[in-house]
N, C-alpha and C. Protein backbone atom coordinates (compact mmCIF):
# COMPACT_ATOMS: atom_id res chain seq x y z
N UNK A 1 35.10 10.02 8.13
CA UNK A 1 35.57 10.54 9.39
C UNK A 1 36.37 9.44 10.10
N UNK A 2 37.59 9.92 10.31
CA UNK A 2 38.40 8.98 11.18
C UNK A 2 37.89 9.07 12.96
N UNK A 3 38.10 7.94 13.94
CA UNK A 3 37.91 8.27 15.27
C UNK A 3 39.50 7.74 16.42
N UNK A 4 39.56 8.38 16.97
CA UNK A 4 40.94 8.75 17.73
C UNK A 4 40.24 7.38 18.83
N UNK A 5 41.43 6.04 18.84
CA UNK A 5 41.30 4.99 19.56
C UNK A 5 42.12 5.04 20.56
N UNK A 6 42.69 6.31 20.93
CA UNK A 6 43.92 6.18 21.97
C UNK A 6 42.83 5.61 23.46
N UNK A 7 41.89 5.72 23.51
CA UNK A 7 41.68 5.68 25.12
C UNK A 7 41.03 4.20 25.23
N UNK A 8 40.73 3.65 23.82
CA UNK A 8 40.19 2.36 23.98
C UNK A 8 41.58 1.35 23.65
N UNK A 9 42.63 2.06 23.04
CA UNK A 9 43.72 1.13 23.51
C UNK A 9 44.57 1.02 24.75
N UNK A 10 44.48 2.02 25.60
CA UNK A 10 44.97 2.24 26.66
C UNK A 10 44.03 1.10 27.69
N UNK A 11 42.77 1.08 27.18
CA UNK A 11 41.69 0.44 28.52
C UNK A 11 41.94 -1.77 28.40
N UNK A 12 42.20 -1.59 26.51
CA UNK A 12 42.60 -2.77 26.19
C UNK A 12 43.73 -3.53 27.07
N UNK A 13 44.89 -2.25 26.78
CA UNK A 13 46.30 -2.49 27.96
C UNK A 13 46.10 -3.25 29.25
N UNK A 14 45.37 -2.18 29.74
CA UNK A 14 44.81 -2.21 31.41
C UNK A 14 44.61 -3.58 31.36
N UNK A 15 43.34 -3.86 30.60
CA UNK A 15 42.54 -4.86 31.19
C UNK A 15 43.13 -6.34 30.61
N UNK A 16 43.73 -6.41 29.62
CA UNK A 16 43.82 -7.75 29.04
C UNK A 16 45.35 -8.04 28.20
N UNK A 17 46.11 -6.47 28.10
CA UNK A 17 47.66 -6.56 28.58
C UNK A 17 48.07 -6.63 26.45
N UNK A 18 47.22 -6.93 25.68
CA UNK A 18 47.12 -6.60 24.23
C UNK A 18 45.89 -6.82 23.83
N UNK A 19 45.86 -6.35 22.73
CA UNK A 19 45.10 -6.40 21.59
C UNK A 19 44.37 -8.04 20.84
N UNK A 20 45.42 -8.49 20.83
CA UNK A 20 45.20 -10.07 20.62
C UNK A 20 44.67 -10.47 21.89
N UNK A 21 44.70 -10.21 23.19
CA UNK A 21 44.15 -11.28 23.76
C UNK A 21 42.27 -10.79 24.03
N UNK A 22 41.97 -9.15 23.57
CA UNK A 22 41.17 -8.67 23.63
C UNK A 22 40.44 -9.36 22.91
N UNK A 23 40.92 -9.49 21.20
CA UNK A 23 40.43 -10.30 20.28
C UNK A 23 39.70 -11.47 20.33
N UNK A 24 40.71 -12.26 20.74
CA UNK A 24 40.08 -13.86 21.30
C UNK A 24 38.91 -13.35 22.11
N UNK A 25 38.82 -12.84 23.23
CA UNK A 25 38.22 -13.02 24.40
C UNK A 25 36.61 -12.51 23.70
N UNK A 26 36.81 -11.57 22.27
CA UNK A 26 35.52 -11.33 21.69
C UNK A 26 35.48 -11.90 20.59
N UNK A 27 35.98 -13.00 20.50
CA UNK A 27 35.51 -13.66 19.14
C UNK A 27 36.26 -13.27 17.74
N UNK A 28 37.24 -12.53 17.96
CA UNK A 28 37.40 -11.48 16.95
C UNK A 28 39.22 -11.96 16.31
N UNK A 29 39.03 -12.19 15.10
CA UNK A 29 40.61 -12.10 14.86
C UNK A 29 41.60 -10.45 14.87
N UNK A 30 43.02 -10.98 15.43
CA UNK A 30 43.77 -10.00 15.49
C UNK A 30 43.67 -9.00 14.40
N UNK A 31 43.55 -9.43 13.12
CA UNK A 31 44.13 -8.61 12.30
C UNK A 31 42.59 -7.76 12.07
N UNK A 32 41.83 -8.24 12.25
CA UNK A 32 40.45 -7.49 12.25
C UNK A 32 40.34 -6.33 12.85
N UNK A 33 40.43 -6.76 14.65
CA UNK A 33 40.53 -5.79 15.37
C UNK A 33 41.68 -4.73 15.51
N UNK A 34 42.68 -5.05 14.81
CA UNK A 34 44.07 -4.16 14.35
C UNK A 34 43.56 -3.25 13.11
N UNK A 35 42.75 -3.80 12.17
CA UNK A 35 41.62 -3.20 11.35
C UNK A 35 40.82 -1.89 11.47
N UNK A 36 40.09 -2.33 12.12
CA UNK A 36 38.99 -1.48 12.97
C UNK A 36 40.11 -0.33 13.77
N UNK A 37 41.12 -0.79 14.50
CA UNK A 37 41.78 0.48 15.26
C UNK A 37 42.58 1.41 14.46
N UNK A 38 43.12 0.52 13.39
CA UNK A 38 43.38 2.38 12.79
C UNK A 38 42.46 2.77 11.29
N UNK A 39 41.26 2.49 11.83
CA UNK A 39 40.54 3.13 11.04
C UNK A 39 40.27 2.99 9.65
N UNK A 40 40.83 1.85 9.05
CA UNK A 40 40.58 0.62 7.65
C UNK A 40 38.91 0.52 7.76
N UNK A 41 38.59 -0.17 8.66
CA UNK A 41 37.04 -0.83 8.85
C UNK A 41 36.61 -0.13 10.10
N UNK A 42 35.04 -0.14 10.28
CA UNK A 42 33.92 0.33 11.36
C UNK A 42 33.99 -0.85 12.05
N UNK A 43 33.52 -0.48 12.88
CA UNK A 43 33.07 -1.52 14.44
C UNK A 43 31.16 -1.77 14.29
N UNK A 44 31.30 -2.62 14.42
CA UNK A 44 29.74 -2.81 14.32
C UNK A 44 29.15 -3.04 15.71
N UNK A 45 27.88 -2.54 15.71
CA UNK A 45 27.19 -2.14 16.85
C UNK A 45 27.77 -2.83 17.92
N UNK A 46 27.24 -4.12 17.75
CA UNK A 46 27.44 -5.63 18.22
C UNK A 46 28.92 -6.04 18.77
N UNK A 47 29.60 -5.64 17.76
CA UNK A 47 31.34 -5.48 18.10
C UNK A 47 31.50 -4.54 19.69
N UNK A 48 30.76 -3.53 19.17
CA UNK A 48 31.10 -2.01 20.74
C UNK A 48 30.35 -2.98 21.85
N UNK A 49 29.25 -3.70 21.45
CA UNK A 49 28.91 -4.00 22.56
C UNK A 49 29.42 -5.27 23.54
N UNK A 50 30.16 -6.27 22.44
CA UNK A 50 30.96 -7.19 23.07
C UNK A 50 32.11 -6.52 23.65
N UNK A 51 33.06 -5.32 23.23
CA UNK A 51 34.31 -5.09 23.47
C UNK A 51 33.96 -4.40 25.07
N UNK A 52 32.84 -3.58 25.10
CA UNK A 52 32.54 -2.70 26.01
C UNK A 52 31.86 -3.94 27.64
N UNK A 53 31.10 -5.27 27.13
CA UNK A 53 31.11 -6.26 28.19
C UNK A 53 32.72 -6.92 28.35
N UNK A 54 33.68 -7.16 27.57
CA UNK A 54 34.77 -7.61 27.66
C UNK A 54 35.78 -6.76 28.62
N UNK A 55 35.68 -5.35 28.36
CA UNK A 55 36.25 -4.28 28.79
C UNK A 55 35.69 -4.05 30.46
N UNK A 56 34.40 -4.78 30.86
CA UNK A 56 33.50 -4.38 32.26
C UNK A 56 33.19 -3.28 32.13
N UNK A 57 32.80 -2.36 31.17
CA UNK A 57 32.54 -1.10 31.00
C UNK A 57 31.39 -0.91 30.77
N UNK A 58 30.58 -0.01 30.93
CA UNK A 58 29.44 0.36 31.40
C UNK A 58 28.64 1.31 29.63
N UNK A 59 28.32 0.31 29.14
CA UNK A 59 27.68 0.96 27.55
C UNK A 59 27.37 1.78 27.39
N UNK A 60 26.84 2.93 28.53
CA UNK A 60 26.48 4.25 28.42
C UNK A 60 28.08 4.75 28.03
N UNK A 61 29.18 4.26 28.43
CA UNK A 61 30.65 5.22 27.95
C UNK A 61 31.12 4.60 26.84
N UNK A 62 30.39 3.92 26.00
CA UNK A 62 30.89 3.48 24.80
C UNK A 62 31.49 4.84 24.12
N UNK A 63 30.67 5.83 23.51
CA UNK A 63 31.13 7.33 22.93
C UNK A 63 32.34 7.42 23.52
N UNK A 64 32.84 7.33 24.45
CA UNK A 64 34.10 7.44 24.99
C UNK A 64 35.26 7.26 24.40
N UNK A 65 34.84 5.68 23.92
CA UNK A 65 35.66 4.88 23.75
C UNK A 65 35.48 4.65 22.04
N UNK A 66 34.78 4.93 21.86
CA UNK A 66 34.38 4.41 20.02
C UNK A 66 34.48 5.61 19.08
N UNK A 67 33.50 6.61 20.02
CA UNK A 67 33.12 8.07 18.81
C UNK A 67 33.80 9.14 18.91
N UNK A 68 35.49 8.88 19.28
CA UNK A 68 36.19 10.35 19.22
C UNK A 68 36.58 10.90 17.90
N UNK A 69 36.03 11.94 17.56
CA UNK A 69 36.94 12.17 16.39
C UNK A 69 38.47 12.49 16.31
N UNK A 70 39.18 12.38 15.61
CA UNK A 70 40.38 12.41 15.30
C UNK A 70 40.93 13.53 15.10
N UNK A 71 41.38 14.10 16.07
CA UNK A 71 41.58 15.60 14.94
C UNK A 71 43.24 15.31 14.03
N UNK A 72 42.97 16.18 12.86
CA UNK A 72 43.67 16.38 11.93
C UNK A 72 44.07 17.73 12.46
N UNK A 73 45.54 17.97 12.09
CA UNK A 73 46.38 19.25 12.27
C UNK A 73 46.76 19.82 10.94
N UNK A 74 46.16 20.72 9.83
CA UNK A 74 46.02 21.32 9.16
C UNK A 74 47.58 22.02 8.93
């Protein structure tokens, strides 16, 4: 199952202006977290939960941001 990252790249934007600087700020190399967003590799627990303190976001809206599915257009 793929998951639709549009709203956790939009919040990335907001808050920290790219992707790379999101990265650093969690420990995380670019190409990893470029990884994980289109759906190559999973996010590990630990990952949602650093991105979601990095983000000031409130862990109860992780699903928000992590578990959309993707829809496919048939």
């Amino acid at each position: 199952m793929e998951f639709d990252y549009s709203v956790l790249r939009g919040k990335i934007r907001e808050r920290y202006g790219s992707e790379k600087a999101l990265a650093s700020a969690v420990g995380m190399d670019r190409a990893t977290l470029s990884m994980k967003l289109n759906n190559r590799r999973e996010f590990t627990q630990i990952e949602i939960c650093k991105i979601m303190d990095a983000l000031q976001e409130d862990k109860s809206m992780a699903s928000r941001y992590f578990f959309t599915p993707k829809l496919t257009v048939a």
